[in-house]
Protein backbone atom coordinates (compact mmCIF):
# COMPACT_ATOMS: atom_id res chain seq x y z
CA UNK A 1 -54.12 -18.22 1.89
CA UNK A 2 -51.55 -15.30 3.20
CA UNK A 3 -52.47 -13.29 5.85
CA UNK A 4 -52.30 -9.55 5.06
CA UNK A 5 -51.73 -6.98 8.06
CA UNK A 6 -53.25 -3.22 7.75
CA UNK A 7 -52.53 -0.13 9.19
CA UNK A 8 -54.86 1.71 11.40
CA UNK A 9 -56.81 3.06 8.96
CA UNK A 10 -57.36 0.11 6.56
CA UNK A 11 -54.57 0.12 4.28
CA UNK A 12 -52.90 -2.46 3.20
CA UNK A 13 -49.40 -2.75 4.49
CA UNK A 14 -47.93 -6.46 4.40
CA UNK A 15 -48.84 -10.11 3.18
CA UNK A 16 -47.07 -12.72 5.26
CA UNK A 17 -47.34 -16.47 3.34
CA UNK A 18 -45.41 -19.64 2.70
CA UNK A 19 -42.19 -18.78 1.20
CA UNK A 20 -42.59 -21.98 -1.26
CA UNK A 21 -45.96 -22.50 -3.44
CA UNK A 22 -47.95 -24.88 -1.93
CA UNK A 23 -49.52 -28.11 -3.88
CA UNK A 24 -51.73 -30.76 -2.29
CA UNK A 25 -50.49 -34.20 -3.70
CA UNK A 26 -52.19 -37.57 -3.08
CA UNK A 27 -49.94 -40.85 -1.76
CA UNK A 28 -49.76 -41.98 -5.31
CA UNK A 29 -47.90 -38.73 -6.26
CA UNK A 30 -45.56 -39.27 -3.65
CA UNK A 31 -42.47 -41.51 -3.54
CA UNK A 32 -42.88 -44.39 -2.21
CA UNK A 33 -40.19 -44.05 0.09
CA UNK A 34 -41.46 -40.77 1.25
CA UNK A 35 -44.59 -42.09 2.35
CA UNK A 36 -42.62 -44.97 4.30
CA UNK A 37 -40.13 -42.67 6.02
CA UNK A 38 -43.22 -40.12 7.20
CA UNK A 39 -45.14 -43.46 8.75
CA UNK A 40 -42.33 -45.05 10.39
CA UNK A 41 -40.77 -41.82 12.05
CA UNK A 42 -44.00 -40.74 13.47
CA UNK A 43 -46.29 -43.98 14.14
CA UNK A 44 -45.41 -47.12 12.46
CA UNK A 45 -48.37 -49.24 13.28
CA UNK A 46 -50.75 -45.92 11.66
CA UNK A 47 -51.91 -47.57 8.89
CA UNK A 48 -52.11 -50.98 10.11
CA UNK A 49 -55.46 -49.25 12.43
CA UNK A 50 -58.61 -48.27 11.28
CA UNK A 51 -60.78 -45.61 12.79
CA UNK A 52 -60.48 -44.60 16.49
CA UNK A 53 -59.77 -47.66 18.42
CA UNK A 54 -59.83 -48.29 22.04
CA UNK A 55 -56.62 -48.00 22.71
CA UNK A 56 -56.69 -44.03 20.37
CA UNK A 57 -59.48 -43.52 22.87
CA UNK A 58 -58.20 -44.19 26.49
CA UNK A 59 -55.03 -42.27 25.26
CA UNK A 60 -57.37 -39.02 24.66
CA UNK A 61 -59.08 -39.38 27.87
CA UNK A 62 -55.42 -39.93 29.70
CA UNK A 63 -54.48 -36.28 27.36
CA UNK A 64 -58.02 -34.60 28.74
CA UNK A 65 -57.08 -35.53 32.70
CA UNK A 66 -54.06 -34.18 32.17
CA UNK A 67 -51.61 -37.73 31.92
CA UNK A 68 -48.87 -38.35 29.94
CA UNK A 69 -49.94 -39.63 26.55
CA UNK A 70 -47.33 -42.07 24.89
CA UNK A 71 -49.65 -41.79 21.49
CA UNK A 72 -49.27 -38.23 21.71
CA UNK A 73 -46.80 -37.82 18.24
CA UNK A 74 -49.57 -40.21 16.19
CA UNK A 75 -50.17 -38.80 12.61
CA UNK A 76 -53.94 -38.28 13.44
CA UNK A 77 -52.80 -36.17 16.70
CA UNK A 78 -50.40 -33.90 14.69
CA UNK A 79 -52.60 -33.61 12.39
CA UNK A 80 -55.13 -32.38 14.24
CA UNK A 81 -53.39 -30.13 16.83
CA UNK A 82 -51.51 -28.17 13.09
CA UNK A 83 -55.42 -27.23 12.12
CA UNK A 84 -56.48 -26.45 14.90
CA UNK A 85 -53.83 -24.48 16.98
CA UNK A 86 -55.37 -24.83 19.88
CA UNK A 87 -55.06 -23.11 23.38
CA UNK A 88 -53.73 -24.53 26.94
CA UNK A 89 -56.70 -25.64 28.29
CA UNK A 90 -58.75 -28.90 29.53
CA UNK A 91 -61.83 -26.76 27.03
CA UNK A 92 -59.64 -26.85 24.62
CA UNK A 93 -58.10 -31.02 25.04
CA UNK A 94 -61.89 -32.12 24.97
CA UNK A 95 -62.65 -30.35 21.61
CA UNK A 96 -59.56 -32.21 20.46
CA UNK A 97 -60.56 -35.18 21.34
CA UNK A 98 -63.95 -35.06 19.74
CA UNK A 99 -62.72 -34.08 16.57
CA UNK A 100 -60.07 -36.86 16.94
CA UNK A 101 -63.03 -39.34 17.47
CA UNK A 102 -64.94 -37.70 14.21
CA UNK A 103 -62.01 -37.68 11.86
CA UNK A 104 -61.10 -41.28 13.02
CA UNK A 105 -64.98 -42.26 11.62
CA UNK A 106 -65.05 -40.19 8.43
CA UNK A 107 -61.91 -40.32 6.92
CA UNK A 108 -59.37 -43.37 6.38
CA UNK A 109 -56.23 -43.55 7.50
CA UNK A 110 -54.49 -43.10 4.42
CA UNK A 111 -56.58 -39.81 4.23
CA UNK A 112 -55.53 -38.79 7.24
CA UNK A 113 -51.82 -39.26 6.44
CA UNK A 114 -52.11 -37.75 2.57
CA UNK A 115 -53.62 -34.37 4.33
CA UNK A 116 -51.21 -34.46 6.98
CA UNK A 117 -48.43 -34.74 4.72
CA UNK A 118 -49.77 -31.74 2.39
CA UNK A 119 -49.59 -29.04 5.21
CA UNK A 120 -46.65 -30.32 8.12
CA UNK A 121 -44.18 -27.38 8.26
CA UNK A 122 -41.00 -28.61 6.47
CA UNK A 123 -38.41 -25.89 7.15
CA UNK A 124 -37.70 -22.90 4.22
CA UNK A 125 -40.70 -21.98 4.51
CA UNK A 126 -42.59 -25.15 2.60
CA UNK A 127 -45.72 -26.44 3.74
CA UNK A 128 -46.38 -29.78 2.38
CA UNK A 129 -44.00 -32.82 0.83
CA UNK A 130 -44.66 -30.68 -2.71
CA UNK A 131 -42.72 -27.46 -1.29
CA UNK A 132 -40.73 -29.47 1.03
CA UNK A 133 -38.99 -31.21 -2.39
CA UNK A 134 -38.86 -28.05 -4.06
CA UNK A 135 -37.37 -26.09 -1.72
CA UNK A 136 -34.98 -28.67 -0.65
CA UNK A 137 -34.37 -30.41 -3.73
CA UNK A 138 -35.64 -28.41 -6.43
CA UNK A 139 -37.31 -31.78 -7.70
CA UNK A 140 -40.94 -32.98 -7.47
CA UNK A 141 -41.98 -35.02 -4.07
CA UNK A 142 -42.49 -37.59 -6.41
CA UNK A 143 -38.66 -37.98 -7.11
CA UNK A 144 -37.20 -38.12 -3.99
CA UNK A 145 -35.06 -41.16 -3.46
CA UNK A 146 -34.54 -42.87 0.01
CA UNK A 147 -32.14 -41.11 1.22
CA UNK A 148 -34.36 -37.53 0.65
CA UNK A 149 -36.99 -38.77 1.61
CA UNK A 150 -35.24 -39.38 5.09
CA UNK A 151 -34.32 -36.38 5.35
CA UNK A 152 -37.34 -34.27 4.61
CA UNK A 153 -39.23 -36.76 7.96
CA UNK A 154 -36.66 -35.98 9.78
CA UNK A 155 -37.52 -32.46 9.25
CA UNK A 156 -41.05 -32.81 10.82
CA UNK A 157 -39.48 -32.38 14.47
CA UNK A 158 -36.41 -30.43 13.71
CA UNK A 159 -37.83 -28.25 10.17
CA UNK A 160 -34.68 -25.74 10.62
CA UNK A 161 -32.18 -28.73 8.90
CA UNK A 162 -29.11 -27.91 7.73
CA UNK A 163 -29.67 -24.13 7.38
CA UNK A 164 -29.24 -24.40 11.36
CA UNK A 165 -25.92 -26.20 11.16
CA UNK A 166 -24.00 -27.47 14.28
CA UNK A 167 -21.22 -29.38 15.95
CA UNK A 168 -17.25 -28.89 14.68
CA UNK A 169 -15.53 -27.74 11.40
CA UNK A 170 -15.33 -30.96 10.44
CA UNK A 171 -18.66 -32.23 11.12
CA UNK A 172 -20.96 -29.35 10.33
CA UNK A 173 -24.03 -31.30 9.87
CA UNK A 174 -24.00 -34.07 12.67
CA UNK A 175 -27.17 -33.16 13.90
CA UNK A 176 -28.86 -33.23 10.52
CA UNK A 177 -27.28 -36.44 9.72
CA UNK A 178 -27.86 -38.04 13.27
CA UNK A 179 -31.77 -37.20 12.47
CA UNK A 180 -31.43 -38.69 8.98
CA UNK A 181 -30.11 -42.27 9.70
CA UNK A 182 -32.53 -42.40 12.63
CA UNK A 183 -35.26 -41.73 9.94
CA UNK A 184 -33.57 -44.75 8.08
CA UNK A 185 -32.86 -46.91 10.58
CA UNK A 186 -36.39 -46.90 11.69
CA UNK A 187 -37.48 -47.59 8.47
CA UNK A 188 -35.17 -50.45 8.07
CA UNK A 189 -36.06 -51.91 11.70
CA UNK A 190 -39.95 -52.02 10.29
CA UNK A 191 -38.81 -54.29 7.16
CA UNK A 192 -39.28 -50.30 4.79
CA UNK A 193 -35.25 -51.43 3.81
CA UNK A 194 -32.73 -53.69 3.03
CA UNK A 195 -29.29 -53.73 5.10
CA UNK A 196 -28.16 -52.34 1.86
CA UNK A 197 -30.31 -49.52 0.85
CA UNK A 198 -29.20 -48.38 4.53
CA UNK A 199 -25.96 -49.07 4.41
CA UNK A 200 -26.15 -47.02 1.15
CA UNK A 201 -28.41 -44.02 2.76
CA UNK A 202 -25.92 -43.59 5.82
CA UNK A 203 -23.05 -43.27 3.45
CA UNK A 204 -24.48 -40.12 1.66
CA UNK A 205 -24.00 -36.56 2.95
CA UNK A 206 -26.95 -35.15 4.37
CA UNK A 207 -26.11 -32.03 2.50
CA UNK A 208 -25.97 -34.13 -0.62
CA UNK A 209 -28.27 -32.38 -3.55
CA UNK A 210 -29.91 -29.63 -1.65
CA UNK A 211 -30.33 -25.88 -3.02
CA UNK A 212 -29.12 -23.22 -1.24
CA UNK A 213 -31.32 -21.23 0.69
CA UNK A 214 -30.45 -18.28 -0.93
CA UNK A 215 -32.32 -19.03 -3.95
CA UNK A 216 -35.48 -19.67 -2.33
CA UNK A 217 -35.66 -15.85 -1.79
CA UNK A 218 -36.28 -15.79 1.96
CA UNK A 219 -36.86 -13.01 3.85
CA UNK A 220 -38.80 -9.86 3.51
CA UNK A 221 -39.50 -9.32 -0.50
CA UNK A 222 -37.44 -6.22 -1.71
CA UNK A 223 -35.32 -6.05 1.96
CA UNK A 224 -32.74 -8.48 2.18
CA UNK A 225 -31.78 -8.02 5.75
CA UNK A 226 -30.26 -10.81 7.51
CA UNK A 227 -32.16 -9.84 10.78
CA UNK A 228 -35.90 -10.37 9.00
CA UNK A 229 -34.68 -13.35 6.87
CA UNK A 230 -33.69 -15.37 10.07
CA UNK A 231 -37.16 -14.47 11.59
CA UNK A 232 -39.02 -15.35 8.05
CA UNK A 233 -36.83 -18.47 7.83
CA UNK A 234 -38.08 -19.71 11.63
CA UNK A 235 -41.10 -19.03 11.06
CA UNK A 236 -42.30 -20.38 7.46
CA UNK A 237 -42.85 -17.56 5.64
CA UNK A 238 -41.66 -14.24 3.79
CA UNK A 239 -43.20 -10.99 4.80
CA UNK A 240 -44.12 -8.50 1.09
CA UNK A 241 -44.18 -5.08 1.90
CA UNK A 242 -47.01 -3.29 0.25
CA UNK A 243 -45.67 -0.25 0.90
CA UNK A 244 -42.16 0.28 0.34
CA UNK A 245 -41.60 3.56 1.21
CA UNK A 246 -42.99 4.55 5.02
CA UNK A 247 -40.14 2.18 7.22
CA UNK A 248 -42.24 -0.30 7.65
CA UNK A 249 -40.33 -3.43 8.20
CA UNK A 250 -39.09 -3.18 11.75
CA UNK A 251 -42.97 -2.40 12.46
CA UNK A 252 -44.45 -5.37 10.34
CA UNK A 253 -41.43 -7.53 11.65
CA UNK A 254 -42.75 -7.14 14.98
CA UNK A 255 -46.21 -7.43 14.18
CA UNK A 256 -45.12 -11.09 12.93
CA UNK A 257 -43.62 -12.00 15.84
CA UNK A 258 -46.27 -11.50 17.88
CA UNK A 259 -48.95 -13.28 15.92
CA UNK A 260 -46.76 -15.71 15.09
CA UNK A 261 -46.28 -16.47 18.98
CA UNK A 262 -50.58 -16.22 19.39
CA UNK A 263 -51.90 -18.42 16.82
CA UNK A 264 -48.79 -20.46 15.56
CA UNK A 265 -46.64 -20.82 12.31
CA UNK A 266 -49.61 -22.75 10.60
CA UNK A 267 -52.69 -20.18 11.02
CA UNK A 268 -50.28 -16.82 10.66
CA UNK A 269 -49.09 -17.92 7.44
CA UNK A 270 -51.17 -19.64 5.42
CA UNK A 271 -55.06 -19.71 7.61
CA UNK A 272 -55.72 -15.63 5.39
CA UNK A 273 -55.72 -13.84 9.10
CA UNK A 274 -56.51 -9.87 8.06
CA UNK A 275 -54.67 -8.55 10.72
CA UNK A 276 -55.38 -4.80 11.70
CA UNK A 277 -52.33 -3.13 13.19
CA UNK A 278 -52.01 -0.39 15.35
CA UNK A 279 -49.15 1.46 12.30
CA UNK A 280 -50.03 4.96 11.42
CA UNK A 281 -48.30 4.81 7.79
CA UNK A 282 -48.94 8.95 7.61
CA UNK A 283 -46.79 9.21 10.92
CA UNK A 284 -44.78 6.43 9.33
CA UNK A 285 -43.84 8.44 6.60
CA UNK A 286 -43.11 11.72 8.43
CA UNK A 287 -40.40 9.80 10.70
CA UNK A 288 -39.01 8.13 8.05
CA UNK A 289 -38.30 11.88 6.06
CA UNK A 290 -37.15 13.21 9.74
CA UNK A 291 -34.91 10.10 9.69
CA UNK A 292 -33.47 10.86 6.39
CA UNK A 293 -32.82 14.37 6.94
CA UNK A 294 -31.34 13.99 10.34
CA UNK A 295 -29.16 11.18 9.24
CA UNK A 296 -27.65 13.20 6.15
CA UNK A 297 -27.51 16.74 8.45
CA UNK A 298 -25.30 14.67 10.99
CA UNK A 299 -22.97 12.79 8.07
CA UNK A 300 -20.04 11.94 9.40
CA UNK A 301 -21.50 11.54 13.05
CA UNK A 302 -25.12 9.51 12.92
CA UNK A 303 -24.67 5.78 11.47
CA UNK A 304 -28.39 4.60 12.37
CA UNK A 305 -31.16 5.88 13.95
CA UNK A 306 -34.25 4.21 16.07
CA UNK A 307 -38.06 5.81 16.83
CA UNK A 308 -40.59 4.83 18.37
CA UNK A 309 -44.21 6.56 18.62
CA UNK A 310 -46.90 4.98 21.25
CA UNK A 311 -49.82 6.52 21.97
CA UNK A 312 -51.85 6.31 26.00
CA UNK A 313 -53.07 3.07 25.11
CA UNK A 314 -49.66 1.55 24.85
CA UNK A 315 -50.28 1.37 20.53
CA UNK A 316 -47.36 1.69 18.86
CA UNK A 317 -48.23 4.47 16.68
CA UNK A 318 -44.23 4.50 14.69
CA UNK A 319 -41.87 2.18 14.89
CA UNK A 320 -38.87 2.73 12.51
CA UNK A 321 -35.47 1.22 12.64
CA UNK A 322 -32.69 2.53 9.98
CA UNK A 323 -28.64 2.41 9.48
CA UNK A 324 -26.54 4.73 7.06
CA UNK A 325 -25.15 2.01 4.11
CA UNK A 326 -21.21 2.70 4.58
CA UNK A 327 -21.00 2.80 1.24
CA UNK A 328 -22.73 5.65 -0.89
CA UNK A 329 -24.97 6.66 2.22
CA UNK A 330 -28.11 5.29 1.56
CA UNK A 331 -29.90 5.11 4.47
CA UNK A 332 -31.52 1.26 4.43
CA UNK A 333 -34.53 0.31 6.78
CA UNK A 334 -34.10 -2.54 8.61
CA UNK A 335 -36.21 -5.39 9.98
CA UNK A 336 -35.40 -5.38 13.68
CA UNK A 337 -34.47 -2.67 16.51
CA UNK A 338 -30.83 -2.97 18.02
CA UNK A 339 -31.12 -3.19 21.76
CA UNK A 340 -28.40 -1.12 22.96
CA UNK A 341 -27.09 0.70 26.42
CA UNK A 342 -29.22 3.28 27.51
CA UNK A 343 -26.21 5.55 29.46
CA UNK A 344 -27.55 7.95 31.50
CA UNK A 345 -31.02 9.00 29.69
CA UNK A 346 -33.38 7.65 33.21
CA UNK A 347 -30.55 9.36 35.47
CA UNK A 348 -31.01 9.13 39.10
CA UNK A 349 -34.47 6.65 38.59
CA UNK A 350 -32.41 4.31 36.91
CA UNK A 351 -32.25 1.65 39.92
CA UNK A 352 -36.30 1.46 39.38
CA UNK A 353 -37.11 2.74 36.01
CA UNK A 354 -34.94 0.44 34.30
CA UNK A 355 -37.32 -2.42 35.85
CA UNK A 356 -39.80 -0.95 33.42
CA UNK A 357 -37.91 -2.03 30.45
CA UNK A 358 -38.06 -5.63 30.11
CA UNK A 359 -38.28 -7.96 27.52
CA UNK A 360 -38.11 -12.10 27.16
CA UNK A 361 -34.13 -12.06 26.08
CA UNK A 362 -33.33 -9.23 28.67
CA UNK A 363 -31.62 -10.83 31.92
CA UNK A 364 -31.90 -9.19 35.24
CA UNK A 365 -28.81 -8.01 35.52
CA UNK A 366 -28.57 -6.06 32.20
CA UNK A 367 -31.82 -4.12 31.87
CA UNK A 368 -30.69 -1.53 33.55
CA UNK A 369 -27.99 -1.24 30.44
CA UNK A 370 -29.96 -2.33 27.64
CA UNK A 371 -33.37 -1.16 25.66
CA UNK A 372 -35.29 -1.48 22.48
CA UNK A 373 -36.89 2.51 21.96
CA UNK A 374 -40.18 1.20 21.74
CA UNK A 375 -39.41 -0.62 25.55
CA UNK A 376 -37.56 2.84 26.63
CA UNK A 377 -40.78 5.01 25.18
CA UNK A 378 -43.43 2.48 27.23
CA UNK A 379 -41.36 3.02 30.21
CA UNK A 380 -41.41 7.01 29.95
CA UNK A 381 -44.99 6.46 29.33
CA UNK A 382 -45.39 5.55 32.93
CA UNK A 383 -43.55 8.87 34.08
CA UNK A 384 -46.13 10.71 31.56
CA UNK A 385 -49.54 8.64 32.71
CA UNK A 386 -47.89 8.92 37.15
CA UNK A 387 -47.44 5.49 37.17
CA UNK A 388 -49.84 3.50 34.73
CA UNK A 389 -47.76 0.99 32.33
CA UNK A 390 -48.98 -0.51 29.90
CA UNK A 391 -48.01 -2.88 27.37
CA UNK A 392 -46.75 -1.59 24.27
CA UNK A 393 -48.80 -3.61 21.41
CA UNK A 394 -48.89 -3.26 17.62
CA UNK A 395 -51.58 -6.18 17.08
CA UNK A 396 -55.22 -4.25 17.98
CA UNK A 397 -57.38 -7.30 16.14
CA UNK A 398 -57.27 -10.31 13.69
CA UNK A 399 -60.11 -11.72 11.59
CA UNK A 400 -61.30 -13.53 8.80
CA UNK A 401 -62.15 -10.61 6.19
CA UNK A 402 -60.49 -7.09 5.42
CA UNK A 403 -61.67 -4.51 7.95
CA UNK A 404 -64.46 -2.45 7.23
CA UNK A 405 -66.41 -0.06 9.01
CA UNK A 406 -69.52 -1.27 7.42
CA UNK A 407 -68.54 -4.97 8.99
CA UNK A 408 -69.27 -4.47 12.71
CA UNK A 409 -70.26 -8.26 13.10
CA UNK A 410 -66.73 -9.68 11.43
CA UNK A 411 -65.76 -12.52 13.08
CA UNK A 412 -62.63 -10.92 14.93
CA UNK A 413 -59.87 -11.67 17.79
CA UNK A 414 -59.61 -8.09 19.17
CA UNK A 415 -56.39 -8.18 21.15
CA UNK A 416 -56.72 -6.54 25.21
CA UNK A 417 -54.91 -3.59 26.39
CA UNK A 418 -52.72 -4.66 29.17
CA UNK A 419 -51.82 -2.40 31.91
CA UNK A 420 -50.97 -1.81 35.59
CA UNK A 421 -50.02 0.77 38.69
CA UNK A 422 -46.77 1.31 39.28
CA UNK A 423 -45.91 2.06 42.42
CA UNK A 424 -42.78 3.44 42.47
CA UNK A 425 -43.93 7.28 42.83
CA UNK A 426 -40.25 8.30 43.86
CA UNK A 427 -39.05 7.27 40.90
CA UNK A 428 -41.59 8.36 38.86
CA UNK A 429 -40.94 12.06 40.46
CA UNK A 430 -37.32 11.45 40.27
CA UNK A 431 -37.56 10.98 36.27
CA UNK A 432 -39.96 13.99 35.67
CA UNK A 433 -37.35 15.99 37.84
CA UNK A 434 -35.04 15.53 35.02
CA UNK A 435 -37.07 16.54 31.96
CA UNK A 436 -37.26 19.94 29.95
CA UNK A 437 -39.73 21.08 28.46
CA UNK A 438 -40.02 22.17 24.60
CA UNK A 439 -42.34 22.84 22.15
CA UNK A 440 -42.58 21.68 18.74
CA UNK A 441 -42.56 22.76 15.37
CA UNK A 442 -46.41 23.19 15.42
CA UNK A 443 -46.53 24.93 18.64
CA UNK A 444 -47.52 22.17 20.86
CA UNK A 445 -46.09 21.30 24.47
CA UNK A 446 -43.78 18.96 24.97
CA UNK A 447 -41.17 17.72 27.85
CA UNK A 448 -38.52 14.91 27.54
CA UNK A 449 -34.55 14.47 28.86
CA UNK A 450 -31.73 13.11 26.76
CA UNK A 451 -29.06 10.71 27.14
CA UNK A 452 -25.58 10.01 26.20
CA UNK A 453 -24.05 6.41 26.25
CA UNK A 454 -20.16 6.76 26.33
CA UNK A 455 -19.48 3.56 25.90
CA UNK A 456 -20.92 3.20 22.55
CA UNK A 457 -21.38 6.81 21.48
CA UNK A 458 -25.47 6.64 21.05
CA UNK A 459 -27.64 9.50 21.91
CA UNK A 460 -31.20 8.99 23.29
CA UNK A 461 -34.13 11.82 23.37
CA UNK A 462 -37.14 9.87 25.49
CA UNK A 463 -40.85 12.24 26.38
CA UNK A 464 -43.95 12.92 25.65
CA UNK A 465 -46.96 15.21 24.88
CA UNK A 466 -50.40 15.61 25.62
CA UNK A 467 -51.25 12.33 23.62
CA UNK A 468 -48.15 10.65 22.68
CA UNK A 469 -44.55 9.03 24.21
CA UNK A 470 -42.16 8.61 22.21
CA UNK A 471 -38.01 7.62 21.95
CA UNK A 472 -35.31 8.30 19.72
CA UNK A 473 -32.20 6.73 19.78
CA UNK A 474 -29.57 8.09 17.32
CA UNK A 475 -26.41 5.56 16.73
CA UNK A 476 -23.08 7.12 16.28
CA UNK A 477 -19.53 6.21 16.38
CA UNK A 478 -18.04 7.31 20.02
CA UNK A 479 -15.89 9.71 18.58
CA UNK A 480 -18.66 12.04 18.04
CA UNK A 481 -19.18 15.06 19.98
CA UNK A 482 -21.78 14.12 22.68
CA UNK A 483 -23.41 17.65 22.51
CA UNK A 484 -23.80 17.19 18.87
CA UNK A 485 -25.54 13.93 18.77
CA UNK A 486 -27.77 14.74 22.00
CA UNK A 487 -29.19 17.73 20.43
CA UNK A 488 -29.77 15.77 16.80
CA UNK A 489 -32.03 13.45 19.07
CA UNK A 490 -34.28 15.92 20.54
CA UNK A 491 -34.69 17.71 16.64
CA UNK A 492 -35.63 14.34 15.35
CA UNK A 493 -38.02 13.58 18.49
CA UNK A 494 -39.59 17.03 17.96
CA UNK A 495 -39.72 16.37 13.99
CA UNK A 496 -41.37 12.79 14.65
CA UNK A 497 -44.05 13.65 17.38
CA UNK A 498 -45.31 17.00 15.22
CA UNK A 499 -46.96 15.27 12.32
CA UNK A 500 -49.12 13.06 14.81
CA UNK A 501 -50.19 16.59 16.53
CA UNK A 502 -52.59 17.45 13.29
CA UNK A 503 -52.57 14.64 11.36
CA UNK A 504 -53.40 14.78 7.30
């Protein structure tokens, strides 16, 4: 089932599912040789067992005390750990290992590898051997010769394939093929092949017969951005917008990411998690018009613009990433925010501020230069709270039915609020010294400094009000009058925050 992520208030917003329709086959519908290259590149001797024996066992026990386990890759193991995602933990190891002892009595080992083989992530986003042929192929799992079936094993440790190509011009696919003929070479070490039927596999190109990705349709449904189809790709799914027109994929994008990274490819994609975002599609909407009208008021200047909206508890209210088309000046909404230099929007707290903006792919020595908006807006947040941070999050709960308010018992994850004191009060007064104050459309309060990068010509607007923090980053070529750009910012960060003032 796909998992289907709402905004704040219940609506519908995304479905996030296996990019390939998924089919449970049994061995019989399999070829043969797919069945043989599965067994012999994860356990050989796996259907040669029966049950849990005492060897399975003492290798759990040596897993629950913490050990190294050399049965750890067994079919049964994989198997298990794929449905159950579980957590670090000695709690979670012993559950494991009961369920390993249960499944070993109940079901045969051919069972065990025929379910195994209908849901182990294949790359393109296809669960199964029945997608994995499809999307590879374009045949039925029951077709694919030796060779193929190679292949799609070697996939269950290294499921990118050849759409992650490396090594020289010449040899674009060594690491694809290397995995291949190691696939076939363990199959003819176990008496699976002749000397000839692998002499005649390694002689094939590994790219030999496969689709191109491109017609699998990867990537966010109606998008087409390169940014979201790489993150769709690596993680096994595509991402439909149910709404089309509020900016939503840079928000939903993220939103992916992060549950993707808590429960795993497996549950996020196909285990029907309704996820409840913290997305205010009104606001949402209202940004994106600001967007529009501030891109196409600055032609000639603005080429993209960022925004993001968080609210005290660190929820990302907005979060809207967009870039002018140089063509007829569309303005398209893209999947992912650009980190770029921040120039001199924290001014003289810079030295300590920037330590506030940090991110996984940020090194130490750049964050003082770099910053996604909805990073730069937590990190004013701290200046507007005098010295709380908290963790910018746009997951609030996941569960196993649509939210409700008549459904107080659902069965739900609810996600915690992370935050901390600063204490960096010079810095803190330091930033506040440099912010003006301004009111918006709809009369309310509001203070907030911009920025200028001269190295790349962006503009940034960061503040807050009463309620809300929020940054604006407005992308431009660095020909553009500073002046003009730095005051576009602060009319799109007034037009953004209003709406959430009085909302509809």
């Amino acid at each position: 089932m796909p998992s289907v992520l709402y905004d704040r208030y219940g609506t519908p917003i995304a479905e996030i599912g296996p990019s390939v329709p998924h089919a449970s086959l049994g061995l019989e519908d399999m070829a043969p040789a797919l069945v043989d290259a599965l067994v012999a590149v994860l356990d050989p001797s796996f259907l040669e067992r029966d049950g849990v024996d005492a060897g399975a066992y003492a290798a759990a026990l040596r897993r629950l005390w913490g050990e190294p386990d050399p049965e750890s890759d067994s079919i049964m193991r994989r198997y298990l750990d794929t449905v159950h995602d579980p957590h670090d933990g000695a709690a979670s190891e012993a559950r494991l290992l009961l369920a390993e002892l249960r499944l070993g009595r109940h079901l045969s080992r051919p069972e065990i590898l025929e379910r195994f083989a209908n849901i182990v992530y294949l790359g393109r986003g296809a669960y199964g051997v029945h997608a994995a042929a499809n999307a590879w192929y374009g045949i039925p799992a029951s077709n694919l010769t030796v060779t193929q079936a190679a292949y799609i094993a070697s996939l269950v440790d290294d499921p990118w394939g050849v759409d992650a190509v490396s090594g020289s011009g010449d040899d674009r696919y060594r690491s694809a093929r290397q995995d291949r003929d190691r696939v076939l070479l363990t199959m003819y070490e176990h008496g699976l092949l002749t000397a000839d039927e692998l002499a005649t596999g390694r002689s094939q190109p590994v790219a030999a017969g496969i689709r191109p990705a491109a017609a699998l349709g990867i990537g966010a449904a109606g998008q087409g951005t390169s940014d979201h189809g790489a993150l769709d790709a690596a993680a096994g799914g595509f991402v439909r917008l149910l709404i089309a027109e509020a900016g939503l994929t840079a928000a939903v994008g993220q939103a992916y990411a992060e549950l993707v990274e808590r429960y795993g490819i497996h549950r996020v994609v196909t285990g029907g998690l309704h996820v409840t975002t913290s997305v205010d599609v009104p606001a949402q909407r209202a940004a994106v018009q600001a967007i529009r009208a501030q891109l196409d008021s600055t032609a000639g200047l603005a080429v993209g613009a960022d925004v993001a909206v968080l609210d005290r508890s660190g929820d990302v209210r907005v979060l809207v990433s967009a870039a002018k088309a140089s063509t007829a000046g569309n303005v398209e909404f893209e999947a992912a925010l650009r980190q770029r230099p921040l120039g001199d929007l924290l001014g003289p707290a810079a030295d300590v501020a920037g330590e506030w903006i940090v991110d996984d792919e940020t090194s130490v020595g750049t964050i003082l230069q770099v910053g996604d908006v909805a990073q730069v807006a937590a990190a004013f947040s701290v200046a507007a709270t005098d010295g709380e941070r908290r963790t910018p999050r746009i997951v609030l709960e996941a569960g196993d039915r649509p939210p409700s308010r008549s459904l107080p018992d659902r069965d739900t994850d609810r996600w915690p609020m992370h935050h901390a004191q600063v204490p960096a009060a010079t810095s803190i007064t330091e930033l506040r010294a440099g912010m003006n104050s301004l009111t918006l459309p709809s009369g309310v309060p509001a203070i907030g400094r911009a920025g200028i990068s001269t190295a790349t010509g962006d503009a940034w607007f960061a503040g807050w009000t009463t309620h809300y923090t929020a940054a604006v980053r407005i992308t431009s070529t660095p020909a553009a009058p500073a002046i003009d750009v730095a005051t576009a910012t602060g009319e799109l960060f007034a037009a953004v925050l209003d709406p959430l003032q009085y909302p509809p």
